[in-house]
N, C-alpha and C. Protein backbone atom coordinates (compact mmCIF):
# COMPACT_ATOMS: atom_id res chain seq x y z
N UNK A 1 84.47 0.75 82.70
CA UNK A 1 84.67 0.37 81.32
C UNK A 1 83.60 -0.67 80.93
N UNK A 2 83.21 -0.17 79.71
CA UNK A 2 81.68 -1.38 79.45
C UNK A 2 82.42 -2.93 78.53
N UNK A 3 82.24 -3.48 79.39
CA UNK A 3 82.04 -5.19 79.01
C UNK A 3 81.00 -5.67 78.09
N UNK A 4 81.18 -7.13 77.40
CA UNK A 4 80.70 -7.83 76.51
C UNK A 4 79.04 -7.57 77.08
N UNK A 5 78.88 -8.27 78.58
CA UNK A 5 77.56 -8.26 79.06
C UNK A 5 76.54 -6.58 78.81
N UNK A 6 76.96 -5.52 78.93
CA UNK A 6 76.59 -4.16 78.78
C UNK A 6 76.52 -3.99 77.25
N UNK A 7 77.52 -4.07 76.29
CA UNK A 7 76.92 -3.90 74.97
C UNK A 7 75.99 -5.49 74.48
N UNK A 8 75.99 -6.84 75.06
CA UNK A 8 74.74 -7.33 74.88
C UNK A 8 73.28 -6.86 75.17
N UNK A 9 73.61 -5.79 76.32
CA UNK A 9 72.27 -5.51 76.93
C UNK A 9 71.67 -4.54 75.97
N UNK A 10 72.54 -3.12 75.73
CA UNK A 10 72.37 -2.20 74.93
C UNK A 10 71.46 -3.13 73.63
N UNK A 11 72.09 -4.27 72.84
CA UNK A 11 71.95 -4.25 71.96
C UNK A 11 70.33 -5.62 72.16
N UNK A 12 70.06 -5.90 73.34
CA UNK A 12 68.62 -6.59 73.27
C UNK A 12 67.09 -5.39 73.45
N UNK A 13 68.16 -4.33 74.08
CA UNK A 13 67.15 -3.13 74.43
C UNK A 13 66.70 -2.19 73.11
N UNK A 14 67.75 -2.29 72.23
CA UNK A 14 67.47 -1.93 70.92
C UNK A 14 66.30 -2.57 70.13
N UNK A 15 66.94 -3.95 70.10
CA UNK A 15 65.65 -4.87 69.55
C UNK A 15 64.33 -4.77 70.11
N UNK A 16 64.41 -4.63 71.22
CA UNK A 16 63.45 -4.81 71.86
C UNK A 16 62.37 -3.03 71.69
N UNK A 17 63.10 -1.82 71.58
CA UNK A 17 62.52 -0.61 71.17
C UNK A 17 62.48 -0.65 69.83
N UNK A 18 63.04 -1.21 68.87
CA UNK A 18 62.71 -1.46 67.52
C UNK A 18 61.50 -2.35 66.80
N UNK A 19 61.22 -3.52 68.07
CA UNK A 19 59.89 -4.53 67.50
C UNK A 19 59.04 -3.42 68.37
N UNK A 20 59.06 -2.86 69.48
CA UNK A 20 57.86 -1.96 69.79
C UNK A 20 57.54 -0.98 68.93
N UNK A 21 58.11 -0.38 68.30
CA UNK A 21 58.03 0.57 67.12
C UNK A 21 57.71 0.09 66.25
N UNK A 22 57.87 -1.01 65.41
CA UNK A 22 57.44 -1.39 64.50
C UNK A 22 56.01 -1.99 64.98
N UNK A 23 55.83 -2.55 65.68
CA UNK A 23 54.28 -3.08 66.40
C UNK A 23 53.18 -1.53 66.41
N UNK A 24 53.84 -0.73 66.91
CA UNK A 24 53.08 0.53 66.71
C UNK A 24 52.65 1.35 66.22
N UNK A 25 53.65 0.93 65.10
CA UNK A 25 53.43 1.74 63.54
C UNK A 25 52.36 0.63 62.55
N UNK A 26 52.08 -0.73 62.92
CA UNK A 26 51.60 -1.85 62.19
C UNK A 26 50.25 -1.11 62.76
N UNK A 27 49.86 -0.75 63.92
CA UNK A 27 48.85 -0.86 64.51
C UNK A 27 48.11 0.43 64.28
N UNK A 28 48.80 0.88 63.72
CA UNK A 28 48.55 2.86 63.41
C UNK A 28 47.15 2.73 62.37
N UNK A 29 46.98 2.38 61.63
CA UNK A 29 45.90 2.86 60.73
C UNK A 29 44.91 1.71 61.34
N UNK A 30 44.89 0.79 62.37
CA UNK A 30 43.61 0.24 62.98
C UNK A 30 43.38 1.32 63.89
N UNK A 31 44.27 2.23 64.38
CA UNK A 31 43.42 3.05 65.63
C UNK A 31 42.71 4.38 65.08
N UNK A 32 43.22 4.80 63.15
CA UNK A 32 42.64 5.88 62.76
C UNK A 32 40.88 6.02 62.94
N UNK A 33 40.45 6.65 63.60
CA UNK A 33 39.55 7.32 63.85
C UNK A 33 38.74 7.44 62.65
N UNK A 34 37.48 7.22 62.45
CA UNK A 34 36.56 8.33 61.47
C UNK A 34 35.74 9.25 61.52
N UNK A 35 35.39 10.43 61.21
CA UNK A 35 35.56 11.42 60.87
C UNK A 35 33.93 11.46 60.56
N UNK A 36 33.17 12.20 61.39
CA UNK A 36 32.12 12.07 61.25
C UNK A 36 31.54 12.90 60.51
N UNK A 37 30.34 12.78 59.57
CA UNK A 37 29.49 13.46 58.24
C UNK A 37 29.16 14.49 58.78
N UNK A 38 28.41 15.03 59.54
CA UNK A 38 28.01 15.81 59.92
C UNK A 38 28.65 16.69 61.78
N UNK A 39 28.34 17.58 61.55
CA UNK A 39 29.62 18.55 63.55
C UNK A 39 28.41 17.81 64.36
N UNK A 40 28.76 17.64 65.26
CA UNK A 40 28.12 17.11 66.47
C UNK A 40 27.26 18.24 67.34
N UNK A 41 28.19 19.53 66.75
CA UNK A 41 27.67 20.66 67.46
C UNK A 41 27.02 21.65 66.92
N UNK A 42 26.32 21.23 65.10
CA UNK A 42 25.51 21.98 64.69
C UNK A 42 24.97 21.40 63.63
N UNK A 43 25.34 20.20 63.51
CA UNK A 43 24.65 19.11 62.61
C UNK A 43 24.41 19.92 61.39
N UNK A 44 25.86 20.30 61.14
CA UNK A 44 25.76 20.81 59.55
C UNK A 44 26.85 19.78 58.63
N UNK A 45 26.72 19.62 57.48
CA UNK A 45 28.09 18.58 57.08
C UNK A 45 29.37 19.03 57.14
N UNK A 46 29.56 18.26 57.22
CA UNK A 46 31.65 18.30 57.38
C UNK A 46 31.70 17.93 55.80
N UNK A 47 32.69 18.95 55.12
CA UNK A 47 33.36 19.00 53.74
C UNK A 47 33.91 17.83 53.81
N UNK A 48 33.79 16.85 52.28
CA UNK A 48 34.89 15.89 52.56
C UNK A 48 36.27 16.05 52.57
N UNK A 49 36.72 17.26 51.84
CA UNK A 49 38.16 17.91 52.01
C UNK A 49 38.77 17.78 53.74
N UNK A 50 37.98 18.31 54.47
CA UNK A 50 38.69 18.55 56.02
C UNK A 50 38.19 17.28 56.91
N UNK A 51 37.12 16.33 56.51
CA UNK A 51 37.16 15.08 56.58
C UNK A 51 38.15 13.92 56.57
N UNK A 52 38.70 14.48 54.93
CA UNK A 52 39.96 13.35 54.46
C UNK A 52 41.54 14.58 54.90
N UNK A 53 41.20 15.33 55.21
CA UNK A 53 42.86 16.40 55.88
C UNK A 53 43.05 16.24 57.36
N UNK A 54 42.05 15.77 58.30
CA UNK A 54 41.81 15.53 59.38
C UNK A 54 40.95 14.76 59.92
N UNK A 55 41.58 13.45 59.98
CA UNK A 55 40.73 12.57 60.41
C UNK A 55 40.17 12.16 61.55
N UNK A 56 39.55 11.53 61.90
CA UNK A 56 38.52 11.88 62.81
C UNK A 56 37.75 13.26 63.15
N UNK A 57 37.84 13.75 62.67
CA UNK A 57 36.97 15.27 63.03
C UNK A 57 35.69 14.88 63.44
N UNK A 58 35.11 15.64 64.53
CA UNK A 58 33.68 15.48 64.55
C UNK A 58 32.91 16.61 64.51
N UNK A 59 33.99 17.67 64.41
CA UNK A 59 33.52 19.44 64.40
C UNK A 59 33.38 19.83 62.79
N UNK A 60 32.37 20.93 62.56
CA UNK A 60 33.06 21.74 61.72
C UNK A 60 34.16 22.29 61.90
N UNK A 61 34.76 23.33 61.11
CA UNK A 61 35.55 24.29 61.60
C UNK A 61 35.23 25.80 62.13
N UNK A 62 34.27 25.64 61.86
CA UNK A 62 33.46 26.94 62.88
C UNK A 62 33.29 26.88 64.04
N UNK A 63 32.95 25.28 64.42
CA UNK A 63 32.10 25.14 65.81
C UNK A 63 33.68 24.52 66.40
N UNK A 64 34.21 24.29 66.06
CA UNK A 64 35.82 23.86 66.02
C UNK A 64 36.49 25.19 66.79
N UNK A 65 36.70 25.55 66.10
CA UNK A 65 36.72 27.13 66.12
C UNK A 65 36.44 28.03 67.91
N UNK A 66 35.42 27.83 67.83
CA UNK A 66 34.25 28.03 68.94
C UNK A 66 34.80 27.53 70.31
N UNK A 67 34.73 26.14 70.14
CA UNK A 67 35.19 25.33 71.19
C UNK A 67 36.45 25.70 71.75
N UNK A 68 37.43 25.42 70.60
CA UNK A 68 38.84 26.19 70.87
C UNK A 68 38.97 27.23 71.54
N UNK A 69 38.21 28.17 71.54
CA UNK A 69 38.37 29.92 72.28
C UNK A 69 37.88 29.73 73.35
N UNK A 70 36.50 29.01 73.48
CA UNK A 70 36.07 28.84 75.07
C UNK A 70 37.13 28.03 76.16
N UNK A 71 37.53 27.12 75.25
CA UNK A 71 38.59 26.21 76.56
C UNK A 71 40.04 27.09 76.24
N UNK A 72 40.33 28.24 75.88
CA UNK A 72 41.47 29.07 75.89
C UNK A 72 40.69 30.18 76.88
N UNK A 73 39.60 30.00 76.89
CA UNK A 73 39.11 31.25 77.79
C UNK A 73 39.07 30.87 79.21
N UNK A 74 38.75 28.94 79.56
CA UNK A 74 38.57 28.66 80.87
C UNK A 74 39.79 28.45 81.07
N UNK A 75 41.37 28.06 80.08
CA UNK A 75 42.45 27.45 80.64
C UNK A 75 42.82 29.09 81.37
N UNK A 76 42.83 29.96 81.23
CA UNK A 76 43.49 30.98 82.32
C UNK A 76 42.76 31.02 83.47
């Protein structure tokens, strides 16, 4: 049967997963990524549309694309 000491604990472990969550969510748009002008892998520009829909991108979506099928081709 749970005692005073067990629902104190429950309820510091709460606090305690609630300031980590909130610390992590504060910290969320310092770790967003940017999204580079041009693909890395054909130095053509990146649209600002799929720039600002996906941030950090450093691909087009062609060469995006590309990459994707080859590492679906080595994961088997």
């Amino acid at each position: 049967m749970a005692d005073i000491a067990d629902f104190a604990n429950d309820l510091v472990q709460e606090r305690i997963d609630q300031a980590l969550a909130a610390r992590l969510l504060a910290a969320k748009p310092a770790l967003t990524a940017h999204s580079f002008l041009f693909c890395e892998t054909c130095d053509v520009p990146i649209p600002e549309a799929r720039r600002l829909a996906q941030p950090g991108c450093t691909r087009c979506v062609e060469c995006l694309a590309i990459a994707e099928l080859q590492g679906a081709r080595h994961a088997r």
